[in-house]
Protein backbone atom coordinates (compact mmCIF):
# COMPACT_ATOMS: atom_id res chain seq x y z
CA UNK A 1 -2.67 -8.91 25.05
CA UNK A 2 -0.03 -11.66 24.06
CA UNK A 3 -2.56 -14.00 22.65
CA UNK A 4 -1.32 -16.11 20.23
CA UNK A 5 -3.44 -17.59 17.74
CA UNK A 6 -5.18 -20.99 17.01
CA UNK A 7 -3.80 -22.35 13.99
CA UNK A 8 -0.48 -23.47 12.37
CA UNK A 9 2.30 -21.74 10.71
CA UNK A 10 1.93 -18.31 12.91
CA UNK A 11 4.16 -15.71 11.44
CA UNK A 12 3.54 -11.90 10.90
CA UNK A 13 4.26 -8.78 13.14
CA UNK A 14 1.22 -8.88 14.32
CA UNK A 15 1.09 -12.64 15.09
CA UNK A 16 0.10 -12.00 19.01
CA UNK A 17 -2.96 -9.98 18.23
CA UNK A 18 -6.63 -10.68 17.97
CA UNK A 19 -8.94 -9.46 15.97
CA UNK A 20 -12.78 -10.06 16.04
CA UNK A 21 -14.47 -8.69 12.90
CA UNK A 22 -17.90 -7.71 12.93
CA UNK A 23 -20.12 -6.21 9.63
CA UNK A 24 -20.29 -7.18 6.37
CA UNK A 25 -19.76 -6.23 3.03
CA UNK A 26 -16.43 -4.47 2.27
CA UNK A 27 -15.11 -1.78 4.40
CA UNK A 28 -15.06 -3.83 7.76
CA UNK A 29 -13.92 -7.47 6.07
CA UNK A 30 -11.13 -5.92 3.99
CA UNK A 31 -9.72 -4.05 7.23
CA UNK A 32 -10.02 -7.87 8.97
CA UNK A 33 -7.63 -9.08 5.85
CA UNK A 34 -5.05 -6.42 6.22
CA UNK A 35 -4.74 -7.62 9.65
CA UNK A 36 -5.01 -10.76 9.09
CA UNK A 37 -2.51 -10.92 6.41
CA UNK A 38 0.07 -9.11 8.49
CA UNK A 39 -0.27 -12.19 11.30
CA UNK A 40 -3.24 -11.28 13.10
CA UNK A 41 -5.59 -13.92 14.34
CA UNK A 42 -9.04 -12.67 12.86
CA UNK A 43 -12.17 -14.08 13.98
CA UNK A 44 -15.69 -13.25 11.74
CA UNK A 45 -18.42 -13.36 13.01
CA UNK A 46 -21.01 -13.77 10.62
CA UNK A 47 -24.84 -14.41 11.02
CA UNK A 48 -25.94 -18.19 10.93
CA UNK A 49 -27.49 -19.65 7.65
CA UNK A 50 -25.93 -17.59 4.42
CA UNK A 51 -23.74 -16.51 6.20
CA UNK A 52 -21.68 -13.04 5.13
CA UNK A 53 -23.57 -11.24 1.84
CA UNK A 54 -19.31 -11.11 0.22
CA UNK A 55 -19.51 -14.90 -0.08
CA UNK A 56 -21.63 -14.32 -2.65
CA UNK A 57 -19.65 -11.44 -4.64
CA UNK A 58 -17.67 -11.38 -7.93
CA UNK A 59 -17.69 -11.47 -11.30
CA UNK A 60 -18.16 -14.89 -13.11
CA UNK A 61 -19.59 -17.80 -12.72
CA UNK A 62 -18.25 -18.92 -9.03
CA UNK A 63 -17.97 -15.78 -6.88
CA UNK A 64 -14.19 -16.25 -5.78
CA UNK A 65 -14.18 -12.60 -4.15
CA UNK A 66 -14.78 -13.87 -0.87
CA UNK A 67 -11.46 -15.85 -0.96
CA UNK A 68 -9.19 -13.06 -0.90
CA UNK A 69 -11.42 -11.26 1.33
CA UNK A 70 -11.70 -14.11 4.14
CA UNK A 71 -8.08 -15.39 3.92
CA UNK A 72 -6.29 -15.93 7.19
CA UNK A 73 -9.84 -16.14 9.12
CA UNK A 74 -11.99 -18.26 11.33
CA UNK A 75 -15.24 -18.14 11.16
CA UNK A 76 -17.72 -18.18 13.74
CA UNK A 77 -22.06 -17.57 13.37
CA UNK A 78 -23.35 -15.48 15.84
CA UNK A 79 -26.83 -13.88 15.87
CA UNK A 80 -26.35 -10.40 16.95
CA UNK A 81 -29.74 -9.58 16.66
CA UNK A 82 -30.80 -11.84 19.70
CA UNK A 83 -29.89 -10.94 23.37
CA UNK A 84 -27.77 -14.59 23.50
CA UNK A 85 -26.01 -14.01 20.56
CA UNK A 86 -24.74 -10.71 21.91
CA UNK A 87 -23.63 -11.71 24.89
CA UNK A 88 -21.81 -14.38 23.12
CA UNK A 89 -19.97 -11.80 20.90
CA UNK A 90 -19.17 -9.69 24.03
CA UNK A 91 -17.49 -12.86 25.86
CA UNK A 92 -15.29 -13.06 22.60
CA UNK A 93 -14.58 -9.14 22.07
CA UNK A 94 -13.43 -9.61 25.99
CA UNK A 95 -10.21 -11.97 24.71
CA UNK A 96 -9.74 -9.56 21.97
CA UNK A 97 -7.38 -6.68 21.20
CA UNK A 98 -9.23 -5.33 18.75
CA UNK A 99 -12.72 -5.32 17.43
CA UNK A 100 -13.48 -4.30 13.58
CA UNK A 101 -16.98 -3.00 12.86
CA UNK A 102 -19.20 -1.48 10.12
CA UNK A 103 -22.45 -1.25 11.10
CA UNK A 104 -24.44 1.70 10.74
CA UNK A 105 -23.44 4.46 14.13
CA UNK A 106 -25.52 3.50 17.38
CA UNK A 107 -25.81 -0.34 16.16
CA UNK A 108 -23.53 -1.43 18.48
CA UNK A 109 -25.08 0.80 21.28
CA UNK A 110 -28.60 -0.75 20.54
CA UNK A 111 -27.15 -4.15 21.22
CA UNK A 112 -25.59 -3.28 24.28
CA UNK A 113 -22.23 -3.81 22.72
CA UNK A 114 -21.11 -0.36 23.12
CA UNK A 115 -17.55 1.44 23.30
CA UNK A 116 -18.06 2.48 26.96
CA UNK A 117 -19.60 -1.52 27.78
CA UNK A 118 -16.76 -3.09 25.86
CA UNK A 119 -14.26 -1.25 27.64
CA UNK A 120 -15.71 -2.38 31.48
CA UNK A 121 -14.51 -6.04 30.29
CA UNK A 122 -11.16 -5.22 28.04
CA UNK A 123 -10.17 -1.69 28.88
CA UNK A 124 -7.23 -2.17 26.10
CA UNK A 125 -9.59 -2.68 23.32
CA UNK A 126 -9.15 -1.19 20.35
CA UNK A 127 -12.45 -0.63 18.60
CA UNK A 128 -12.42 0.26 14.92
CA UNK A 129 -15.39 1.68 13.71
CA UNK A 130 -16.23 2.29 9.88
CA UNK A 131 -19.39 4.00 8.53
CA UNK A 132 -20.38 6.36 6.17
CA UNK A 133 -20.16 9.71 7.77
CA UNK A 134 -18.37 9.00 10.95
CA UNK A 135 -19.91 8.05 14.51
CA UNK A 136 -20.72 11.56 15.03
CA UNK A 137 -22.07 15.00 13.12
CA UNK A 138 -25.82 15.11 11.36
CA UNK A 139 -25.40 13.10 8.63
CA UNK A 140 -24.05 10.10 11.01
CA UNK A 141 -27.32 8.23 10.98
CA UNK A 142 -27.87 8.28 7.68
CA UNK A 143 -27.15 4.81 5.64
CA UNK A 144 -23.73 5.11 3.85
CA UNK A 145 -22.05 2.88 0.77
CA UNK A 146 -18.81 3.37 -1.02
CA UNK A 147 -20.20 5.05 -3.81
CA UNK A 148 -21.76 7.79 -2.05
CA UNK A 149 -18.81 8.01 0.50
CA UNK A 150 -16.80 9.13 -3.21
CA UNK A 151 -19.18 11.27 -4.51
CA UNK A 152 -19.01 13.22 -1.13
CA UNK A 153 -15.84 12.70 -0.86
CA UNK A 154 -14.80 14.36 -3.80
CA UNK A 155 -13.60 11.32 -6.08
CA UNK A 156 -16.52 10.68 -8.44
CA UNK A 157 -16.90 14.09 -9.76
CA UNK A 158 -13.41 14.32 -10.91
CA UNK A 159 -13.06 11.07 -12.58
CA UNK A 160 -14.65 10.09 -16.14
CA UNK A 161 -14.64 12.31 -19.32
CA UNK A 162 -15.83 15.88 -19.54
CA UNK A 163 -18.24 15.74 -21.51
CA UNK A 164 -20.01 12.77 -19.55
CA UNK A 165 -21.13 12.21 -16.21
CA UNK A 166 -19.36 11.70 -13.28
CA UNK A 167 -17.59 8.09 -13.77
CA UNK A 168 -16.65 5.30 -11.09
CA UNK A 169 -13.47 3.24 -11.09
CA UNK A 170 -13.92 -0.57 -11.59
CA UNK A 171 -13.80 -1.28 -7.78
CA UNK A 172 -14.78 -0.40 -4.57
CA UNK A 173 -12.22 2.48 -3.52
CA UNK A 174 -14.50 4.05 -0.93
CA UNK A 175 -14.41 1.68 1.01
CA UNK A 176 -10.99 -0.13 0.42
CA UNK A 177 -10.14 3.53 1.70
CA UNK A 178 -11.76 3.19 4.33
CA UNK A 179 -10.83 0.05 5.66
CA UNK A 180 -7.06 1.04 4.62
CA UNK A 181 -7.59 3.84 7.09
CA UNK A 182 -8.73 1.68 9.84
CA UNK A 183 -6.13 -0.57 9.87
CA UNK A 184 -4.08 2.16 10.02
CA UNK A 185 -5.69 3.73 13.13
CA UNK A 186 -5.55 0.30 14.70
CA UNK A 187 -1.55 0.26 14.15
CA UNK A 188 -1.15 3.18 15.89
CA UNK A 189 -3.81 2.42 18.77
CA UNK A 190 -1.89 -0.57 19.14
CA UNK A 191 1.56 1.60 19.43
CA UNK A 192 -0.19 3.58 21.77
CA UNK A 193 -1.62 1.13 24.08
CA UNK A 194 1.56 -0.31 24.10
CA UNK A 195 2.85 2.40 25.71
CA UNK A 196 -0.25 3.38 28.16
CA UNK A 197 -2.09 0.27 28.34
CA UNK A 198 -5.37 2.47 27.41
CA UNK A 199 -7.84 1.15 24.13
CA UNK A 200 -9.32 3.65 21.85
CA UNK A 201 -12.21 4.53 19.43
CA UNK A 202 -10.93 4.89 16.22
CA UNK A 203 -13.62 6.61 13.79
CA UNK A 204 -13.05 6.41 10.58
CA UNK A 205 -15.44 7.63 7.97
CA UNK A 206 -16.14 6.76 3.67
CA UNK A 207 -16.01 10.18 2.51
CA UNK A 208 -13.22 11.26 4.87
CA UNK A 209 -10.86 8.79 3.54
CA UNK A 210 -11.71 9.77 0.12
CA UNK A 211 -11.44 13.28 0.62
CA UNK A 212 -7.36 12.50 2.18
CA UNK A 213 -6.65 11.64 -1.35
CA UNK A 214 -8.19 14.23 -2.82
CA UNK A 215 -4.57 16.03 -2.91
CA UNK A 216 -5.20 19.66 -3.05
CA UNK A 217 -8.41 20.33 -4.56
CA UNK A 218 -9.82 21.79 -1.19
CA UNK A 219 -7.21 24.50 -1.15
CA UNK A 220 -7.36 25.10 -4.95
CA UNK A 221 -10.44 25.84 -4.63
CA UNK A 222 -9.91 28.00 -1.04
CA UNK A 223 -7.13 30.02 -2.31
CA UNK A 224 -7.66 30.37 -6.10
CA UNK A 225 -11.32 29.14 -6.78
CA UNK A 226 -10.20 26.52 -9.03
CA UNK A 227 -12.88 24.07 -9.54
CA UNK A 228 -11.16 20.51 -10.76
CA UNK A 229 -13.37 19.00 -13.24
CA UNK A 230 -13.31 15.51 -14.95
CA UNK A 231 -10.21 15.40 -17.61
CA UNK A 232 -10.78 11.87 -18.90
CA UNK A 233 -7.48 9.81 -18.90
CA UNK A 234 -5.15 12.93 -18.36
CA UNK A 235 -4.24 15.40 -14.99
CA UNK A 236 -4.84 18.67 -16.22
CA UNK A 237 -0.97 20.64 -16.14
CA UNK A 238 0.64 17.81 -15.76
CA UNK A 239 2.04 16.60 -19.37
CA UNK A 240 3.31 14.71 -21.04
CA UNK A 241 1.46 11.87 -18.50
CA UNK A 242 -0.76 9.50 -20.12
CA UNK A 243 -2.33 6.57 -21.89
CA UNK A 244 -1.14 6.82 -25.34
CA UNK A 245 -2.25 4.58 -28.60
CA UNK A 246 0.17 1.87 -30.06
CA UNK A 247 0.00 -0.58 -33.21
CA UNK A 248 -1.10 -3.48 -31.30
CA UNK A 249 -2.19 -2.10 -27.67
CA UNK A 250 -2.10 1.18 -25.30
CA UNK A 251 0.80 1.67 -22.95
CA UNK A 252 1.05 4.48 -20.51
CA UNK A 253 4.19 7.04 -20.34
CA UNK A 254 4.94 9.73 -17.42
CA UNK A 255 7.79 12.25 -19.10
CA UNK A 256 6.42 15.71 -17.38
CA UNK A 257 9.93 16.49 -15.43
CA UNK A 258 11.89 18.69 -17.63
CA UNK A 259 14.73 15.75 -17.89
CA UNK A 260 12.96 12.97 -18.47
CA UNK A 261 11.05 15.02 -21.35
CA UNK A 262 14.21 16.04 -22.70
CA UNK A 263 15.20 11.99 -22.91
CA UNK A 264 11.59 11.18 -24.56
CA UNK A 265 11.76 13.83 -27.24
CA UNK A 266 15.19 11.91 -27.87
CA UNK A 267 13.65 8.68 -28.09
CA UNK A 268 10.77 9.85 -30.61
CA UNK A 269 13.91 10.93 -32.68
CA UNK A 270 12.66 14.67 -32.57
CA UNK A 271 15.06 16.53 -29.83
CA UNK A 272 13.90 19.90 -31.54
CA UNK A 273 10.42 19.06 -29.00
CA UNK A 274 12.27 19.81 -26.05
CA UNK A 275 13.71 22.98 -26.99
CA UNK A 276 10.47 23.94 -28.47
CA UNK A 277 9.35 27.42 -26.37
CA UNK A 278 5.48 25.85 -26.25
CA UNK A 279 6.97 21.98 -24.42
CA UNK A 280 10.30 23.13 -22.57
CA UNK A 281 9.05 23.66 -18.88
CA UNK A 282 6.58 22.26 -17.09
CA UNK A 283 3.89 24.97 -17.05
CA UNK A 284 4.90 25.11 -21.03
CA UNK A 285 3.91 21.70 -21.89
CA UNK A 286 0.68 21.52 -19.21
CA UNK A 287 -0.70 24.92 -20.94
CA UNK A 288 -0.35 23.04 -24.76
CA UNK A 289 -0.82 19.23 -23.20
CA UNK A 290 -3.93 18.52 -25.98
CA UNK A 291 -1.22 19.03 -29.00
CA UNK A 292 1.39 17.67 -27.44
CA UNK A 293 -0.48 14.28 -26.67
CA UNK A 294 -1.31 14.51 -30.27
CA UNK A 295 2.26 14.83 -30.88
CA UNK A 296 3.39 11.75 -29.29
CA UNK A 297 0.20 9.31 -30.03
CA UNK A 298 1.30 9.88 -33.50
CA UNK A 299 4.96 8.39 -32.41
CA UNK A 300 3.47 5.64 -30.89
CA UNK A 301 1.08 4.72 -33.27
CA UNK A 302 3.56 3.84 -35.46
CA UNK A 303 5.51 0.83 -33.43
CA UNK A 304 4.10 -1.89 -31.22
CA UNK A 305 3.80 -1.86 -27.53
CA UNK A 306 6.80 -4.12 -26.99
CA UNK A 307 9.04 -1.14 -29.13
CA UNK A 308 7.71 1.68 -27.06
CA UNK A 309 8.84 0.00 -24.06
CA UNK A 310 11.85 -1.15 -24.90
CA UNK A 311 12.60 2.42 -26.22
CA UNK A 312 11.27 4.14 -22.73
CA UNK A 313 13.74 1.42 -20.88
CA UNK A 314 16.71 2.40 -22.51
CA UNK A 315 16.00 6.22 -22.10
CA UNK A 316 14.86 5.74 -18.84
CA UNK A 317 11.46 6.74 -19.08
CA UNK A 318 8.96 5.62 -16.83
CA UNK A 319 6.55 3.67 -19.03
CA UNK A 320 4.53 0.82 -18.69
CA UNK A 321 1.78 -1.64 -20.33
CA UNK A 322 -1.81 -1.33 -19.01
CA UNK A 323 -2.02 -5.16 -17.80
CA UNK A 324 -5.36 -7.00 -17.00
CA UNK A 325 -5.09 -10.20 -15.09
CA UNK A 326 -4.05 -12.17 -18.03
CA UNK A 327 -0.74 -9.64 -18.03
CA UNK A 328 0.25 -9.65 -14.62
CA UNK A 329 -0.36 -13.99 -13.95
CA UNK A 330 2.65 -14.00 -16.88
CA UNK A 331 4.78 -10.98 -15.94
CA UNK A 332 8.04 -12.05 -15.14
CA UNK A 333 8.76 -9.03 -12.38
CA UNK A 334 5.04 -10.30 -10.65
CA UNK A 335 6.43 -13.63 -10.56
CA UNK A 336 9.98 -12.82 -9.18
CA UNK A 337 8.34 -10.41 -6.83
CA UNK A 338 5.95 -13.41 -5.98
CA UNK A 339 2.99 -10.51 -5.94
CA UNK A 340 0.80 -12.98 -7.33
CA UNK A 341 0.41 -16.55 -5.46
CA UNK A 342 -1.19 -19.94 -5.64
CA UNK A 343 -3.45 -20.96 -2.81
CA UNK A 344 -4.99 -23.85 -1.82
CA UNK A 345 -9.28 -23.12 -1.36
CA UNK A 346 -11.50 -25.27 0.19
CA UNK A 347 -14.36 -24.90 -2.33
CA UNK A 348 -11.97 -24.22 -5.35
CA UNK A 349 -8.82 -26.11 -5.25
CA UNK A 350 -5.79 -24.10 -6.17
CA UNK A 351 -6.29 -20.09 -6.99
CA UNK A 352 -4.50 -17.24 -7.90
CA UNK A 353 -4.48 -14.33 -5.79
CA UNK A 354 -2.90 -10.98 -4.59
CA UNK A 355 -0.25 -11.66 -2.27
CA UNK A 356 0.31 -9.68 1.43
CA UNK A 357 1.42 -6.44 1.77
CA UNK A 358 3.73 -4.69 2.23
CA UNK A 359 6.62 -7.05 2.62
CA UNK A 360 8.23 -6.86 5.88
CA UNK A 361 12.06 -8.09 6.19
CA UNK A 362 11.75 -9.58 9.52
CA UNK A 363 8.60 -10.36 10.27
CA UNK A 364 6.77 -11.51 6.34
CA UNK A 365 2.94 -11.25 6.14
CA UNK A 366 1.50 -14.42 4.57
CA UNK A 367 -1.68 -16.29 3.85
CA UNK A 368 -1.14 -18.88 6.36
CA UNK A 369 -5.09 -20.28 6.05
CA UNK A 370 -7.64 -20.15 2.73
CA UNK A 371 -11.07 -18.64 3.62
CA UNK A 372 -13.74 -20.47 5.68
CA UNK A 373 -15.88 -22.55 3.01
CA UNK A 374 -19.10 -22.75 5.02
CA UNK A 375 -20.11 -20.00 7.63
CA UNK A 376 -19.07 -21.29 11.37
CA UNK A 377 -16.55 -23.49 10.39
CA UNK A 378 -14.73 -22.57 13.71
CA UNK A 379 -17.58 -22.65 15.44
CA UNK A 380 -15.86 -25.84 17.88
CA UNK A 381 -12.90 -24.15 18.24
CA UNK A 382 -13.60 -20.78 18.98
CA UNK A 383 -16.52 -21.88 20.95
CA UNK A 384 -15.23 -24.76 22.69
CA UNK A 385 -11.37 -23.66 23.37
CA UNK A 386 -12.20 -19.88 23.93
CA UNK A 387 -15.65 -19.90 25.66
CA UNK A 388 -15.43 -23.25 27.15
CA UNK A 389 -18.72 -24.40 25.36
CA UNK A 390 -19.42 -28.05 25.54
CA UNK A 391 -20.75 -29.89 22.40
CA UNK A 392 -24.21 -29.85 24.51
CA UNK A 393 -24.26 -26.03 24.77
CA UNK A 394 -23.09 -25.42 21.36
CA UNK A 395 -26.14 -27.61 19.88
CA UNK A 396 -28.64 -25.86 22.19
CA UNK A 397 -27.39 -22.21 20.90
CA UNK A 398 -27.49 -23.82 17.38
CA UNK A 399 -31.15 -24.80 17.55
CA UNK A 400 -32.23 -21.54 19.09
CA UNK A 401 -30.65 -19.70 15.70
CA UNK A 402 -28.35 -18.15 18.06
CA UNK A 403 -24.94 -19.56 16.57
C-alpha cells in the first residue's frame, strides 16, 4: 500500500509495509519480528491490563524474552473480545497490508473479523494465519501448541536417546517454524499482489512446518519401511558427524565426505583409517559409525578443545566448539559479523541480543526501536494519527476496558 511507517530511522526492504499482529504467545509475535526486523512497521495489538502473556517469558530473574520478541513494534491495547474493540481492530487491519494471527481457526470469524469481511475494506490484505492443524481438516478445531505441533509433526520422536523417551530441544521450534513459514508466505503474497493487486489467505499450520523439515523420513518409510528412531547426538549413516569428548570441553566435527575423512584420519596422525576397508566410503564408515566414534573420541580426548580446532582448521575440517551465550558474546567472528548487538531497552537499559536476519546488501534489516515497556504505549499515536481519535474518545474507550 505505500505506507510508510511512524517512527524514525526507517530502513529495511520492507520499510513501506504494515503489519498488524494479532495473538499471543510465540508463533504469531515471532512472525511480527521477522517482519519487523526486515523494515516493516508492526503494530500489536495486545489486550488491555497485562498485556501479551510473552512479556512475562524467560529464564531468570527479569523475563527479557519479550525484548527480542517485541523489537521494532508499537503497541496498541485492544479488547477483541468486546464488539468496540473489534471494530477498532478492523478500522486498523483496513490501513494494513498485512494482518498476522494465531488464534485458534474460526476466532476471527466469531468476531466478525473474518477473511471474506476483511477483504470488503482492504481487498489487498494479506492475512497470515497460524494454528495448530491448519484453518481447515478435522483436527482444525482442536487447541494446538508447539510441542504437540512436533510430536505430530514428526520431530519429537526422532530426537533424544534410544533408550529414553522422546526428547525436546531447548526452545520452541514448532512454532519458530511456524512463524518462519508465515513470513515466508507473506513474502510471496506480497510478490504476488504486487503483481495482481489481489490479498490472500495464507494457512500455515505447527505440524506442517515441522513435518517440511523432516527431510525424507516420509518416503523412507513409503518406499523402504524404514522407521527413523531416536539416535542420541548422532544421524544414523552419516559418520564420522558428531559431538566428540576433549580434555577440557566437547567440540563437534563433520568429516563423513570421503575427502574430508581422508584429511581427518591425517590429522589424528593415523592415515592407515582411511584406507581401512570398514571407514573408506561413506556407506563403510555409517555401517561401523559406533567404533569409529570410539576411534576418534579417543584422539580427542587426549588434547584440549583449542588443539582440536586448530588441527581441524589447518586440515580443513569443518569443526567447531559447542558455544553457550557466554561463547558467542566473546567470539571474535560474532563480533566482526556484528550477529550479536547492544540495544538500548526501556525497562533494562542496554542488552545483548540476536541481530536481524539475513543481511541484505542494499536494503539492511535493523532494530530501529526496543520493545514497548508497558502494553499501549502507542496507544496516542496509532489511535490519534491513524484513527483520528481525540484524547476525549481515547479516554472514553479506555474506561469502558475497550483499549
Amino acid at each position: 500500500m505505500g505506507r510508510r511507517p511512524g517512527g524514525s530511522g526507517v530502513s529495511g526492504a520492507l520499510c513501506d509495509i504494515r503489519v498488524v499482529e494479532m495473538g499471543q504467545l510465540l508463533a504469531g509475535p515471532f512472525c511480527g519480528q521477522l517482519l519487523g526486523d526486515m523494515g516493516a512497521d508492526v503494530i500489536k495489538l495486545e489486550p488491555p491490563g497485562a498485556g501479551d502473556p510473552m512479556r512475562l517469558w524467560g529464564q531468570g530473574e527479569d523475563k527479557v524474552q519479550w525484548e527480542v520478541i517485541a523489537r521494532n513494534k508499537r503497541s496498541v491495547t485492544c479488547n477483541l473480545r468486546v464488539p468496540e474493540g473489534q471494530a477498532l481492530a478492523r478500522k486498523i487491519i483496513a490501513t494494513a497490508d498485512v494482518l498476522v494471527e494465531n488464534f485458534k481457526p474460526g476466532t476471527l470469524e466469531k468476531w466478525g473479523l473474518s477473511p471474506e469481511e476483511l477483504h470488503k475494506d482492504n481487498p489487498g490484505l494479506i492475512i497470515a494465519r497460524m494454528s495448530g492443524y491448519g484453518q481447515d481438516g478435522p483436527y482444525s478445531d482442536r487447541a494446538g501448541f508447539g510441542g504437540i505441533g512436533e510430536a505430530m509433526g514428526g520431530w519429537r520422536y526422532i530426537v533424544g536417546d534410544p533408550d529414553r523417551p522422546p526428547a525436546r530441544m531447548g526452545i520452541s521450534i514448532g512454532d519458530t517454524l511456524c512463524a518462519t513459514y508465515g513470513c515466508m508466505g507473506v513474502l510471496a503474497a506480497l510478490h504476488h499482489r504486487e503483481k495482481t493487486g489481489e490479498g490472500q489467505v495464507v494457512d500455515t499450520a505447527l505440524y506442517e512446518s515441522v513435518l517440511q523439515v523432516m527431510e525424507g523420513l516420509v518416503p523412507e518409510y513409503d518406499h523402504n519401511g524404514y522407521i527413523r528412531e531416536r539416535a542420541g547426538s548422532i544421524l544414523p549413516g552419516i559418520a564420522p558427524s558428531n559431538v566428540y569428548r576433549c580434555k577440557d570441553g566437547h567440540i563437534m566435527i563433520g568429516a563423513n565426505k570421503d575427502g574430508i575423512f581422508v584429511r581427518l584420519a591425517q590429522a589424528m596422525d593415523q592415515p592407515d583409517l582411511a584406507r581401512d576397508a570398514r571407514y573408506a566410503t561413506h556407506l563403510a564408515r555409517g555401517e561401523n559409525q559406533i567404533e569409529l566414534d570410539r576411534i576418534i573420541n579417543e584422539w580427542t580426548s587426549e588434547h584440549t578443545v583449542a588443539e582440536v580446532e586448530q588441527a581441524m582448521i589447518e586440515y580443513s575440517i569443518p569443526a567447531g566448539k559447542v558455544y553457550r551465550a557466554p561463547e558467542m558474546i566473546a567470539d571474535p567472528h560474532f563480533q566482526a559479523r556484528e550477529a550479536i548487538i547492544e540495544v538500548e531497552t526501556e525497562r533494562f537499559g542496554k542488552l545483548k541480543m540476536q541481530n536481524a536476519f539475513p543481511k541484505f546488501s542494499r536494503t539492511p534489516s535493523s532494530v530501529r526501536r526496543p520493545a514497548p515497556a508497558q502494553p499501549g504505549k502507542d496507544n496516542a499515536e496509532i489511535y490519534g494519527d491513524i484513527l483520528g481519535l481525540d484524547d476525549a474518545a481515547r479516554s472514553e474507550l479506555a474506561s469502558k476496558g475497550v483499549i
